[in-house]
Protein backbone atom coordinates (compact mmCIF):
# COMPACT_ATOMS: atom_id res chain seq x y z
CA UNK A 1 0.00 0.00 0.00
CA UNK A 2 2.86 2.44 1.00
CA UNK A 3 4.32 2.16 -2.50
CA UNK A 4 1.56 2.66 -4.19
CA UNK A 5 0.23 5.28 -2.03
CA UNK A 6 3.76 6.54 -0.12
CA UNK A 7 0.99 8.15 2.72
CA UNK A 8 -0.89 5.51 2.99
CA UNK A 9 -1.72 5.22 6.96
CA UNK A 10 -5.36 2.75 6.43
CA UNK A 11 -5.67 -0.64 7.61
CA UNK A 12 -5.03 -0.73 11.85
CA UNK A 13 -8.99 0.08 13.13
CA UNK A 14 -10.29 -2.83 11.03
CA UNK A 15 -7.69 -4.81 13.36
CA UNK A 16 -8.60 -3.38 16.34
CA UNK A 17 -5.32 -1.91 16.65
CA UNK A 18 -5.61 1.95 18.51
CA UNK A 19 -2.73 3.86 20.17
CA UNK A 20 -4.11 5.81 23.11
CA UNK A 21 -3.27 9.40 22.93
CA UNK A 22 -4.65 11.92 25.50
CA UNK A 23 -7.18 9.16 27.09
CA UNK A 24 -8.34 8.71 23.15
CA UNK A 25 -8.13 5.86 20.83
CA UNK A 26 -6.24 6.82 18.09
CA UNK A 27 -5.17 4.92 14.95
CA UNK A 28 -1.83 3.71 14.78
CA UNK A 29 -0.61 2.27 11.47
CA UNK A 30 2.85 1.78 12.61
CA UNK A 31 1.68 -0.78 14.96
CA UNK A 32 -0.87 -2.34 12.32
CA UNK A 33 2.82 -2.77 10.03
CA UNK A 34 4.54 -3.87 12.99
CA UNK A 35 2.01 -6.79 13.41
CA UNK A 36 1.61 -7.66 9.49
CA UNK A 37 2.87 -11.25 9.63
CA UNK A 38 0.01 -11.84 12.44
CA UNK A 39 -2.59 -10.55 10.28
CA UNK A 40 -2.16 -11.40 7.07
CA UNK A 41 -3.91 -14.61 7.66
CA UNK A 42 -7.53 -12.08 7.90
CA UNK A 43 -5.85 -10.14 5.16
CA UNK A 44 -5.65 -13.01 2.78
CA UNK A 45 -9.17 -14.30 3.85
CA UNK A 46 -11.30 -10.99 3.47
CA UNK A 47 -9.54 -9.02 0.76
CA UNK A 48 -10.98 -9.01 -2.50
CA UNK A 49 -7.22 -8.80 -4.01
CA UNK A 50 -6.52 -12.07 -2.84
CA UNK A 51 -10.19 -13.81 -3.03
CA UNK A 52 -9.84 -13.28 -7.08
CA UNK A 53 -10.34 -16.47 -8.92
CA UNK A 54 -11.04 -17.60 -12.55
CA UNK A 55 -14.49 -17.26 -13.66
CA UNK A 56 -15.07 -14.76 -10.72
CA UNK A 57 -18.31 -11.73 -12.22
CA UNK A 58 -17.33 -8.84 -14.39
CA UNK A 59 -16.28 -5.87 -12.12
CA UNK A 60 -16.84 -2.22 -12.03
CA UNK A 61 -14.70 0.09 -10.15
CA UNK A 62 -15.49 3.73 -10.30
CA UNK A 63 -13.54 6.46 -8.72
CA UNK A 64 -13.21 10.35 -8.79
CA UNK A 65 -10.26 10.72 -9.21
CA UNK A 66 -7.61 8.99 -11.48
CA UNK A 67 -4.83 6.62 -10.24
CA UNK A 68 -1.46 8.25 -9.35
CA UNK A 69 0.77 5.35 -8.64
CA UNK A 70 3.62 6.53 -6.49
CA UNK A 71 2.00 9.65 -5.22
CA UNK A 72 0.32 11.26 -1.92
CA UNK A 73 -3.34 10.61 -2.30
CA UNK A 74 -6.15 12.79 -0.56
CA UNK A 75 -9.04 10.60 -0.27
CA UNK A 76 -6.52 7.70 1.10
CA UNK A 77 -9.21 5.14 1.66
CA UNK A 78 -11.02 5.33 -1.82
CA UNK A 79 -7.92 5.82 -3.83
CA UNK A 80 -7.71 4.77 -7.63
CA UNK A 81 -4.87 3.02 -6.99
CA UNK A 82 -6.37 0.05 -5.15
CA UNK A 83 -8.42 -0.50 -8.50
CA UNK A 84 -5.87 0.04 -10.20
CA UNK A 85 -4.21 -3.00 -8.40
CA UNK A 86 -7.44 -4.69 -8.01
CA UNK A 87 -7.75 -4.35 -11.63
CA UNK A 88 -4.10 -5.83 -12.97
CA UNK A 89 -5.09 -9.06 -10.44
CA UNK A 90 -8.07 -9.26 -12.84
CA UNK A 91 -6.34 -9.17 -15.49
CA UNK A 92 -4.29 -12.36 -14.65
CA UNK A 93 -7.38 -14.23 -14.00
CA UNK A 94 -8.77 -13.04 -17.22
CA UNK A 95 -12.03 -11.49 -15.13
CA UNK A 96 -13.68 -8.50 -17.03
CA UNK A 97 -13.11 -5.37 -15.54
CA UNK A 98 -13.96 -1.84 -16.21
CA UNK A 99 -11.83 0.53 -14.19
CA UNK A 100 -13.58 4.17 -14.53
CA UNK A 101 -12.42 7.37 -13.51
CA UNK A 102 -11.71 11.10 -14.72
CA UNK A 103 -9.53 11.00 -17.77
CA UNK A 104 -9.83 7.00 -18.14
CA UNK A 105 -10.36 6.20 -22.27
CA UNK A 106 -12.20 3.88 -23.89
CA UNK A 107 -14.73 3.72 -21.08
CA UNK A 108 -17.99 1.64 -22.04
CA UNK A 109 -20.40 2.09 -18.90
CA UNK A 110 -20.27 5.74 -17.33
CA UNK A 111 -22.28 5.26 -14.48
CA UNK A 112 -22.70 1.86 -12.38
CA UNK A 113 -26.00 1.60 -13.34
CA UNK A 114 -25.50 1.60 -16.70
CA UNK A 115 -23.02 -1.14 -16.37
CA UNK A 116 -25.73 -3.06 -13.88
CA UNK A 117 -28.22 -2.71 -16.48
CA UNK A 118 -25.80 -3.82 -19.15
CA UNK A 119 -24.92 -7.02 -17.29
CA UNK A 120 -28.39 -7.85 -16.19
CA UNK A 121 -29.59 -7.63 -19.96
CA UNK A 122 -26.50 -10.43 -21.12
């Protein structure tokens, strides 16, 4: 996540894993890294990046704003670049997938529910 998204700081409250800071749970990501190994079990169970299998559905990822691979993100938790991952996993399994976002070409479906409708009619 960091080197896709170098301020990436997302993952430690969905482990339970708070610093306490002035009497107040806090977040604390360095302790979420720290403790990777003992998680990754829950990681590999729940994620959909590592649940992708042939002959999984088509999938549609929309976002509003366009990957930047490398780069600080502001919306850290909704960032392109997790679909854009997402996406090249896909790709491996040979799943459809339309990745949509500002600036994205050749885009078939430009809202979800087109694409629902689109599906549901096939």
């Amino acid at each position: 996540m960091q080197e896709w998204t170098p301020n990436s700081n997302y993952g430690s409250h969905a482990f339970g894993i708070f610093q306490e800071i002035d009497g107040r749970k806090q977040r604390d990501f360095n302790a979420f890294l720290a403790r990777r190994d003992e998680i990754l079990p829950w990681i590999q169970e729940y994620s959909p990046f590592h649940l992708v299998s042939a002959g999984d559905p088509p999938v549609y990822l929309n976002y509003s704003a366009p990957p930047a691979k490398g780069q600080i993100a502001k919306d850290l938790t909704h960032s392109a670049n997790f679909g854009l991952l997402l996406q090249e996993k896909l790709d491996e399994f040979q799943v459809p997938c339309e990745l949509v976002h500002p600036g994205a070409g050749n885009i078939t479906h430009k809202t979800p529910q087109d694409y629902v409708a689109d599906m549901l009619k096939r």
